[in-house]
Protein backbone atom coordinates (compact mmCIF):
# COMPACT_ATOMS: atom_id res chain seq x y z
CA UNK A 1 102.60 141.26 -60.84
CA UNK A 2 101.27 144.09 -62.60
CA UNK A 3 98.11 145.28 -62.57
CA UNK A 4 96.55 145.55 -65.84
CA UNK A 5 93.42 147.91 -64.62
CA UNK A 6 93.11 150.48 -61.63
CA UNK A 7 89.98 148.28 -60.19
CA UNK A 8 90.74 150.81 -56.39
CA UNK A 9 89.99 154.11 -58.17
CA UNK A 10 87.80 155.91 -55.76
CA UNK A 11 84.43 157.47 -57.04
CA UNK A 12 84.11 161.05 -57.09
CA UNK A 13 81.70 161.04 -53.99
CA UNK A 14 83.99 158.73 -51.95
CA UNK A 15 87.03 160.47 -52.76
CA UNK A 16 85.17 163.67 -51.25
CA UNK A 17 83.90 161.48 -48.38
CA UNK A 18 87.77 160.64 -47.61
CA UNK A 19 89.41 163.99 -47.89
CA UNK A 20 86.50 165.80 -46.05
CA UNK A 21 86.84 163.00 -43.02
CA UNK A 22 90.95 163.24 -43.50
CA UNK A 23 90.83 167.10 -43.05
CA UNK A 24 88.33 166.82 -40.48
CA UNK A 25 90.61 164.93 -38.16
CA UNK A 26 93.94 167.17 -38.87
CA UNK A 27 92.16 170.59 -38.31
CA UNK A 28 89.20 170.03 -36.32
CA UNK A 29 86.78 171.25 -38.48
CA UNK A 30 85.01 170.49 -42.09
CA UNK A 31 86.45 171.95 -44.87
CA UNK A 32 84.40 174.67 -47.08
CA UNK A 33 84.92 172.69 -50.00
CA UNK A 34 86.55 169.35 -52.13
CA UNK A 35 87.86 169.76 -55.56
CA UNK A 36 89.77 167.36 -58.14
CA UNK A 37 92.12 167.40 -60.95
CA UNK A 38 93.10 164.30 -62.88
CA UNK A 39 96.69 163.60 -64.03
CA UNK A 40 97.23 163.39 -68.05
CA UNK A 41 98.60 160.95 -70.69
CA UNK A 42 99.65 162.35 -73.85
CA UNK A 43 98.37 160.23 -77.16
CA UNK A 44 101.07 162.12 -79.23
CA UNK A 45 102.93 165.43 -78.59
CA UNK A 46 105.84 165.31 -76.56
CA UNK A 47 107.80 168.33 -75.71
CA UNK A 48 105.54 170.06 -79.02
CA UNK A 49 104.08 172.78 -76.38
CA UNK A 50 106.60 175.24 -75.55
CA UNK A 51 107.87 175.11 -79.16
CA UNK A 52 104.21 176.97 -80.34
CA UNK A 53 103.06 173.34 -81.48
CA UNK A 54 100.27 170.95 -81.18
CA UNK A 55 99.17 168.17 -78.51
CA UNK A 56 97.01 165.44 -78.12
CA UNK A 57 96.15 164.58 -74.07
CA UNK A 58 93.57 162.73 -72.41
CA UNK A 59 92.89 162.64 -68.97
CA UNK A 60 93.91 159.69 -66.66
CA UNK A 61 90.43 158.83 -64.35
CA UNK A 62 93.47 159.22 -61.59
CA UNK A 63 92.98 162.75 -59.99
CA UNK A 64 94.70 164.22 -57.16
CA UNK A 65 92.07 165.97 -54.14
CA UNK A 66 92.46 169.33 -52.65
CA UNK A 67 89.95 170.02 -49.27
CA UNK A 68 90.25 173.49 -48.57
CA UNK A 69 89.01 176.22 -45.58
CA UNK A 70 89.84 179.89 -44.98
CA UNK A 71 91.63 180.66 -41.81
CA UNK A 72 91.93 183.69 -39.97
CA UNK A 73 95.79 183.79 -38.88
CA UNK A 74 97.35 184.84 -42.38
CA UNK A 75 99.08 181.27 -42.82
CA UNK A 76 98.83 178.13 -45.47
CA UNK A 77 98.84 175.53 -43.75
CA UNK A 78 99.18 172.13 -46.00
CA UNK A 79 98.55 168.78 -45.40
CA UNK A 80 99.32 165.48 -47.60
CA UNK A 81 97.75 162.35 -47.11
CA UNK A 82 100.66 160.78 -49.24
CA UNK A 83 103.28 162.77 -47.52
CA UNK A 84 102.58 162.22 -43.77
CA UNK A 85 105.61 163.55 -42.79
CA UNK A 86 105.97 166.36 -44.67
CA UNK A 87 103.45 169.13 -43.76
CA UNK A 88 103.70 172.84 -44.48
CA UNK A 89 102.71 175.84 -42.44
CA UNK A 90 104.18 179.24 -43.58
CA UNK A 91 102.61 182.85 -43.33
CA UNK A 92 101.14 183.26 -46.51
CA UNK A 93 103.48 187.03 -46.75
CA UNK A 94 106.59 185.10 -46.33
CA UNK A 95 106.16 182.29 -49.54
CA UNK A 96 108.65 183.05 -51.82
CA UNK A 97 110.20 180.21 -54.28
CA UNK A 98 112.01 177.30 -52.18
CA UNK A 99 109.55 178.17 -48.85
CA UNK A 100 108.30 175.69 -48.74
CA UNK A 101 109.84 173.04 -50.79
CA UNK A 102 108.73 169.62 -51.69
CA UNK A 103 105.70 168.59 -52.55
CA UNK A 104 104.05 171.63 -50.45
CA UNK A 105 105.62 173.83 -53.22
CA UNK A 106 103.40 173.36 -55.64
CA UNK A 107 99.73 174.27 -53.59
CA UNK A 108 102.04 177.33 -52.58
CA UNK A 109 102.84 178.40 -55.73
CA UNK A 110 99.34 178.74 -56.97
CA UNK A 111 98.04 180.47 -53.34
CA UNK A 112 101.26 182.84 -54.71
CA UNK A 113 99.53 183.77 -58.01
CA UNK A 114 96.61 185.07 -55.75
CA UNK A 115 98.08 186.10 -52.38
CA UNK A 116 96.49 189.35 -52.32
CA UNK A 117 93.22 187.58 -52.16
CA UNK A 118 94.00 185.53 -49.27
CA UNK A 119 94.75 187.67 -46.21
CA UNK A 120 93.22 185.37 -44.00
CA UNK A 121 95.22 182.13 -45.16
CA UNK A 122 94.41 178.98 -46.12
CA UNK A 123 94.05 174.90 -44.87
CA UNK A 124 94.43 172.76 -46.99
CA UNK A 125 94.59 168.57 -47.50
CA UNK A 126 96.06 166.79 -50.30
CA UNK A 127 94.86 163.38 -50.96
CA UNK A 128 95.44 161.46 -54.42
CA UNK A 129 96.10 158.78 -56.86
CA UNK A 130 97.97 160.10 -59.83
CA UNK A 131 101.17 158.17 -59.33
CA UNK A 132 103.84 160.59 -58.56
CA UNK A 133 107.44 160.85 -61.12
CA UNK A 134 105.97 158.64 -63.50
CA UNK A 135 105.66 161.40 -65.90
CA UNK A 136 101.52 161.29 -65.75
CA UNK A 137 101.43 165.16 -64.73
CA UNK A 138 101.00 164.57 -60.93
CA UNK A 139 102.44 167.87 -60.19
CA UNK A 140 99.61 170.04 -62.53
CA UNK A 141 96.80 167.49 -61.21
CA UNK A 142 97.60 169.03 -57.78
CA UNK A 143 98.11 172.70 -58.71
CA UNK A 144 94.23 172.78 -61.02
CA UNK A 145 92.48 171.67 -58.09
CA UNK A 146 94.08 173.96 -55.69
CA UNK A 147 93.67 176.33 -58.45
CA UNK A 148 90.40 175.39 -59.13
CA UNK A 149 89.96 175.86 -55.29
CA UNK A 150 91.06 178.99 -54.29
CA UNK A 151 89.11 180.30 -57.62
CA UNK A 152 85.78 179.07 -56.49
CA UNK A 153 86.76 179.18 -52.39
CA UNK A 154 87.64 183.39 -53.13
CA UNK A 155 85.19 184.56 -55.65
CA UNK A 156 87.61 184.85 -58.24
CA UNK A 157 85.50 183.30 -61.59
CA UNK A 158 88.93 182.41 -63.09
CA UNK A 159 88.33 181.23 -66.90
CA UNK A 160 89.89 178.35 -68.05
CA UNK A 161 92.57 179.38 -69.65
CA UNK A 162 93.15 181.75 -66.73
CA UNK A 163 93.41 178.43 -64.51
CA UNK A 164 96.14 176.67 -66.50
CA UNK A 165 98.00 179.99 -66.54
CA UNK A 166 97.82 180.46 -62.65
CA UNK A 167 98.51 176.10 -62.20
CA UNK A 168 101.40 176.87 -64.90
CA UNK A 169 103.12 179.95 -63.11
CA UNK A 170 103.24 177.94 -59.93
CA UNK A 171 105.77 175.39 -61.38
CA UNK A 172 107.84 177.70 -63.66
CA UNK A 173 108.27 180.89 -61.34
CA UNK A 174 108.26 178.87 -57.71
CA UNK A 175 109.11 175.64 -58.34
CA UNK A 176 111.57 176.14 -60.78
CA UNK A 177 110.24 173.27 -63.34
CA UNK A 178 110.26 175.23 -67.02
CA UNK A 179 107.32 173.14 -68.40
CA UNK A 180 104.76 174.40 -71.24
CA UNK A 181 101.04 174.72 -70.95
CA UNK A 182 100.45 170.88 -71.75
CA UNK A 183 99.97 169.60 -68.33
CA UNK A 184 98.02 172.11 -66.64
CA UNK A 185 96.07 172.51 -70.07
CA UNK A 186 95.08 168.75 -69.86
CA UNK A 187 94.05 168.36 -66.05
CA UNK A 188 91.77 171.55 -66.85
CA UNK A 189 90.23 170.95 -70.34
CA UNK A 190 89.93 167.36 -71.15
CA UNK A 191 86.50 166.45 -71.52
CA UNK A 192 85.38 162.40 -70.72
CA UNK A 193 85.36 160.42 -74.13
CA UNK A 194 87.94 162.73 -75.76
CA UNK A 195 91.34 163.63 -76.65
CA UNK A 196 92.23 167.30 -76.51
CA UNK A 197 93.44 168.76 -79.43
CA UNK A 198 95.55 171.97 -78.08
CA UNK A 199 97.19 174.39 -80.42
CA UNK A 200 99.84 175.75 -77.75
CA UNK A 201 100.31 178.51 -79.89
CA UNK A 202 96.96 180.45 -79.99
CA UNK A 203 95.35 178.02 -77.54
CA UNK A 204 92.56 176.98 -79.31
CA UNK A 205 91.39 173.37 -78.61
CA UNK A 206 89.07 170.78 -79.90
CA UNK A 207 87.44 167.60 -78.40
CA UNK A 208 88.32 164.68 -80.39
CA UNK A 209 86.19 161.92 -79.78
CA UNK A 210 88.52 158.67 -78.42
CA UNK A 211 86.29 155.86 -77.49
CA UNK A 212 88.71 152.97 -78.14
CA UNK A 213 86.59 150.46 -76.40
CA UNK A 214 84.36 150.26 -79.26
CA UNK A 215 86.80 149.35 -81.59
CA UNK A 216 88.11 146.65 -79.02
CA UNK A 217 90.79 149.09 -78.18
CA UNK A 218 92.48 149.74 -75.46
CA UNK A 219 95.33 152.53 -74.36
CA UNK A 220 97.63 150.96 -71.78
CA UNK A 221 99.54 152.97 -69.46
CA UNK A 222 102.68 151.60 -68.37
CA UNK A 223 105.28 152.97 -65.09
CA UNK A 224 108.75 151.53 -66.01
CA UNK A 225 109.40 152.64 -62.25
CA UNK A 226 112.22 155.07 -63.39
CA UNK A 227 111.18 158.58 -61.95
CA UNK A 228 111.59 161.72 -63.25
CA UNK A 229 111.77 165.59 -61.94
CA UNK A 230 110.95 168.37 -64.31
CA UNK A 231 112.56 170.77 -61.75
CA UNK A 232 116.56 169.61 -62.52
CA UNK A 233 117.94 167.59 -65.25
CA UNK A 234 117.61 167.05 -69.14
CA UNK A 235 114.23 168.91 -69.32
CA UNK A 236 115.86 172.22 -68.91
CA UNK A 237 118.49 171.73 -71.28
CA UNK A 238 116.38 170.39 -74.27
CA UNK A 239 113.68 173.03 -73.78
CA UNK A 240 117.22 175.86 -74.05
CA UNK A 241 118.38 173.84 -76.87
CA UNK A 242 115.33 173.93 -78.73
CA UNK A 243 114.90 177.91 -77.98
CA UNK A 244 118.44 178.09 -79.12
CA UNK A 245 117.67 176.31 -82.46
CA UNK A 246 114.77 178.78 -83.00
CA UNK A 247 117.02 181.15 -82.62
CA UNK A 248 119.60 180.31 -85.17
CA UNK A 249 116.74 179.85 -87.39
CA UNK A 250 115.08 183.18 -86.67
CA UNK A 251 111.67 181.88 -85.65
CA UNK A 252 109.45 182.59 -82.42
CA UNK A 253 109.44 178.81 -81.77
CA UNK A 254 110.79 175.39 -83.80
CA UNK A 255 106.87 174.67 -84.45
CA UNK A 256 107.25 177.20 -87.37
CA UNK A 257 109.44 175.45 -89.55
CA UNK A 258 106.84 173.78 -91.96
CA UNK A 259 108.89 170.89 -92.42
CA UNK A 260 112.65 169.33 -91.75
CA UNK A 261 114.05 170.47 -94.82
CA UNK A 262 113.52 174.10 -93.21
CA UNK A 263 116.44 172.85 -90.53
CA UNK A 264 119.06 172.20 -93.26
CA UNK A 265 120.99 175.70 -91.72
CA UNK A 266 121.33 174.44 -88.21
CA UNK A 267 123.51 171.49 -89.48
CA UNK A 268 126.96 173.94 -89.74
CA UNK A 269 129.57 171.12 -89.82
CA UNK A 270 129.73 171.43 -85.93
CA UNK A 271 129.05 169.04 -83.14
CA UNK A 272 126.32 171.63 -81.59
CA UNK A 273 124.92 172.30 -84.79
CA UNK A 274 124.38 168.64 -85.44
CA UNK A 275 123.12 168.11 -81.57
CA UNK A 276 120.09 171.34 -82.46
CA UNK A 277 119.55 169.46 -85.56
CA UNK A 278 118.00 166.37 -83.94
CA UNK A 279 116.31 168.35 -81.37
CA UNK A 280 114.68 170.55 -83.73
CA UNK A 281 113.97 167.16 -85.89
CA UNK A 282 111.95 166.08 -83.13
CA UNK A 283 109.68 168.80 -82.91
CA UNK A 284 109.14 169.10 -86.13
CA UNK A 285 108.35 165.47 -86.96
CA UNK A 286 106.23 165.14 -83.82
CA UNK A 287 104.03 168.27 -84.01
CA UNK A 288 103.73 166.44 -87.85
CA UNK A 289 102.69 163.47 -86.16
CA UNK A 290 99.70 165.37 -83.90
CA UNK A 291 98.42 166.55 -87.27
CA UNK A 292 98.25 162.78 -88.74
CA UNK A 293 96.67 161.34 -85.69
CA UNK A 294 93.65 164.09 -85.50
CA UNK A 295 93.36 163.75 -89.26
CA UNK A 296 93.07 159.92 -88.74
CA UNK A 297 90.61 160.06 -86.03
CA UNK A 298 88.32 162.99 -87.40
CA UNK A 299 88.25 160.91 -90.28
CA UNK A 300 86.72 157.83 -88.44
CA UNK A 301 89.29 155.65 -89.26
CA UNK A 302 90.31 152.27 -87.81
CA UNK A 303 92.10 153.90 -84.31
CA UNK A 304 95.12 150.54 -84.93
CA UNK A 305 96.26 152.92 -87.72
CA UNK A 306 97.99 155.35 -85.02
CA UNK A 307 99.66 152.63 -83.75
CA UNK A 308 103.09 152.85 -86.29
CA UNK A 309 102.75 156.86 -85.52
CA UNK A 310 103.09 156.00 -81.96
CA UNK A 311 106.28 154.13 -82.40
CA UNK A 312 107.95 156.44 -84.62
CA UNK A 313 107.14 159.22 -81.60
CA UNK A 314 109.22 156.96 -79.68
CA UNK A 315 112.19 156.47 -82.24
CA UNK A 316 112.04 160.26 -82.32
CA UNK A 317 112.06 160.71 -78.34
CA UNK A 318 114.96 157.98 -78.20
CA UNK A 319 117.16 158.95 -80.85
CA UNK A 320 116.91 162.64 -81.81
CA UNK A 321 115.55 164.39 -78.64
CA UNK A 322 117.68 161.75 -76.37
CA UNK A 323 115.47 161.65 -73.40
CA UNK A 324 114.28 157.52 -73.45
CA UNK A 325 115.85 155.40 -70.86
CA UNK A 326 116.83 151.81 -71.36
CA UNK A 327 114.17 150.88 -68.89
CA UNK A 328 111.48 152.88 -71.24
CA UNK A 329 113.09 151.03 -74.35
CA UNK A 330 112.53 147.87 -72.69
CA UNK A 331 108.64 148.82 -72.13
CA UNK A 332 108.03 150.07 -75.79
CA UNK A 333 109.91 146.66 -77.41
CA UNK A 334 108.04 144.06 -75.08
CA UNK A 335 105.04 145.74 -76.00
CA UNK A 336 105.32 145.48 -79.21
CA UNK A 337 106.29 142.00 -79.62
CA UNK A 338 103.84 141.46 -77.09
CA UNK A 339 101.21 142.53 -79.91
CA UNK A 340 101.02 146.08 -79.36
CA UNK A 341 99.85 148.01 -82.48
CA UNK A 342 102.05 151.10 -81.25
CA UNK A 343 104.30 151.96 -77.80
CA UNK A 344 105.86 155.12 -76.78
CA UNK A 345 107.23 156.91 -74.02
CA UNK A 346 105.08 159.40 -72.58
CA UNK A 347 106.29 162.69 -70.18
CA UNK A 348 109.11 164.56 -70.12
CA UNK A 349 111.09 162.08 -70.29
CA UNK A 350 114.61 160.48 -68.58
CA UNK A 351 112.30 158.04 -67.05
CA UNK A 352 108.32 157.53 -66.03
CA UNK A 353 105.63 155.86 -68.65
CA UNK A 354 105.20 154.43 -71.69
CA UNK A 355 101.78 153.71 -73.39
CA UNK A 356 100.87 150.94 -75.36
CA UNK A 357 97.65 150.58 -78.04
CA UNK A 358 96.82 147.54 -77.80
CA UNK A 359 93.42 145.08 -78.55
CA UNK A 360 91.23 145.19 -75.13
CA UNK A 361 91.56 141.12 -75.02
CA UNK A 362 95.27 141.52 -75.39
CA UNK A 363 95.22 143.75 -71.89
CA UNK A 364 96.34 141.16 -69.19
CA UNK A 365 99.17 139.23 -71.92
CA UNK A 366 100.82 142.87 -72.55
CA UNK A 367 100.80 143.79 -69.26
CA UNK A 368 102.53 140.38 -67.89
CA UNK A 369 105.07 140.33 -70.80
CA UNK A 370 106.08 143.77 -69.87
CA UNK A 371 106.22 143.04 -66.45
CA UNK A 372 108.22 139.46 -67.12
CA UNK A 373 110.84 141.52 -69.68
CA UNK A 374 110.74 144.70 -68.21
CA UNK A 375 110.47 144.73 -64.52
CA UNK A 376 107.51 147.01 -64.90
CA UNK A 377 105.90 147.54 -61.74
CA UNK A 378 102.57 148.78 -62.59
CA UNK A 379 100.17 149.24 -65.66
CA UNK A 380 96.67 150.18 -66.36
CA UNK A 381 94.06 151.24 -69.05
CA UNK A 382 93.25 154.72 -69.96
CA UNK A 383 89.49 155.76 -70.40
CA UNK A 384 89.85 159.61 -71.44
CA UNK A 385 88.09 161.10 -68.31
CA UNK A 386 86.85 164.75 -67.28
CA UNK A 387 89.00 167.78 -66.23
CA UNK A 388 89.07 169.56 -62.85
CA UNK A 389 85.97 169.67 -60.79
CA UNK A 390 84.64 170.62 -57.39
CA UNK A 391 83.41 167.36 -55.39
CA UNK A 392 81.70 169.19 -53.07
């Protein structure tokens, strides 16, 4: 049965409490430190960022846990509470992208960004809730608190934006996933309340207030159990088709096109042309769709009224950018018939989440009927929580 609301979540104190005993028993000794980074959902603004558009996150009150100590021995050793089997220990001169692989690439790749600053090495434990390939950002959750981490654990007073560029460097350059700066933006900015409004272009951002509850709101979260990996696939291809659009329009990135009459020239009578077309489409329509969703919120009105903008996101992710799975589909129509004021997939897409707006007494009858139609094995609410932290 699914489970309309995460009622396990740890609090902040005993999520320290557990990593600090966790890396207590694997190396002997306390760690210096606890931080946290939550995982994101993305109200509207899908595969907008690395085409110089807008987005619209919030935080998920899921985070993933880094406990980290300097060693003396010049190696990272890593640790995963969720990956038992699976530990890492490399001399922190020999990482180089692929060494280590897995999940232990992704700590590595941000110790990487600062290896100079680390002679000594590092331990570190990994413990977490985000779920993992359900397109929730699990992956930058993990590298902002080992960002945050090594930041605060080294003296380094990395900013902000200096943070989501060191958390995004460790997935393009050494894991090999060719994501924008929405993830990493997210798990580092969101504020609790709020959605963040990100212009990806000049990085300016705005807190949005989101408090659905008081309109009798609620934003469900739904895994269709299909996962995902940013590092192979689709995700590559669309983001080199949409840089290949850009360039047959002779723009920096699709986001400057003011509007979809400004892709008439892609559509050259050719099966390619016509393929850019609806991938440019996309972009353009959704980055329009941020814009109408801020506007509507700033505005104070009714939050149901983003609902139809929701679903036409989805129509656009299905149809034109082509990365919707059946199982997705399934989600967003049993949600809607369910009641749903809007549905949409969320991620990168070729599987993981969809989210649903729905009224808060409408919770639990959603959830089952996408469970009963769509063999969804998991859902929850969204309260728009805070960004990465130290614990302790």
């Amino acid at each position: 049965m699914s489970r309309a609301v995460d009622t396990d979540l740890p609090t902040d104190e005993e999520a320290a409490a557990r990593a600090v005993a966790a890396f207590t028993d694997r190396f002997g000794t306390a760690p210096e430190g606890v931080w946290a980074a939550p995982g994101r959902v993305n109200v509207i603004g899908e595969h907008t960022d690395y085409n110089g558009g807008h987005v619209l996150p919030v935080a998920l009150p899921h985070t993933t846990r880094a406990a980290v100590a300097r060693r003396d021995d010049g190696r990272l050793v890593l640790t995963s509470l969720q990956h038992p089997d699976a530990d890492a220990d490399v001399a922190v001169d020999d990482l180089v992208p692929g060494t280590p692989g897995g999940w232990a690439g992704y700590p590595a790749g941000v110790v990487v960004q600062v290896r100079t600053s680390v002679p000594g090495g590092l331990s570190l434990l990994v413990d977490g809730d985000v779920p993992a390939g359900a397109g929730l950002s699990s992956s930058a959750a993990l590298e902002c608190a080992v960002a945050l981490a090594v930041s605060d654990l080294l003296g380094l007073g990395l900013t902000p934006d200096q943070l989501v560029d060191t958390a995004r460097r460790a997935e393009n350059d050494f894991v090999g996933a060719p994501t924008g700066i929405l993830d990493q933006s997210a798990s580092v900015l969101c504020t609790a309340g709020h959605a963040l409004h990100l212009d990806t272009r000049d990085r300016s951002s705005e807190q949005v207030p989101l408090d659905l509850a008081a309109a009798g709101l609620a934003l469900l979260v739904v895994d269709s159990g299909t996962t995902h990996d940013h590092a192979v696939g689709g995700y590559g291809d669309r983001r080199r088709e949409c840089e290949e659009g850009a360039r047959r329009l002779g723009v920096e990135f699709l986001c400057d096109v003011p509007d979809v009459a400004g892709l008439a020239a892609l559509d050259d009578g050719t099966a390619e042309g016509a393929l850019l077309l609806r991938r440019a489409r996309h972009v353009v329509t959704e980055d329009a769709r941020v814009a109408e969703v801020v506007a509507l919120l700033r505005a104070g009105a009714d939050p149901r009224d983003i609902g139809p903008v929701l679903t036409a996101g989805h129509a656009s992710l299905r149809d034109d950018f082509e990365i919707s799975v059946p199982e997705l589909d399934a989600v967003v129509e049993a949600a809607l018939d369910a009641g749903a004021y809007g549905a949409r997939m969320v991620g990168g897409g070729f599987g993981g989440s969809a989210v649903a707006l729905v009224d808060a007494g409408a919770v639990d009858a959603v959830s089952s009927a996408v469970t009963e139609r769509a063999g969804a094995p998991r859902s929850f609410v969204v309260v728009p929580s805070a960004g990465v932290r130290r614990l302790s």
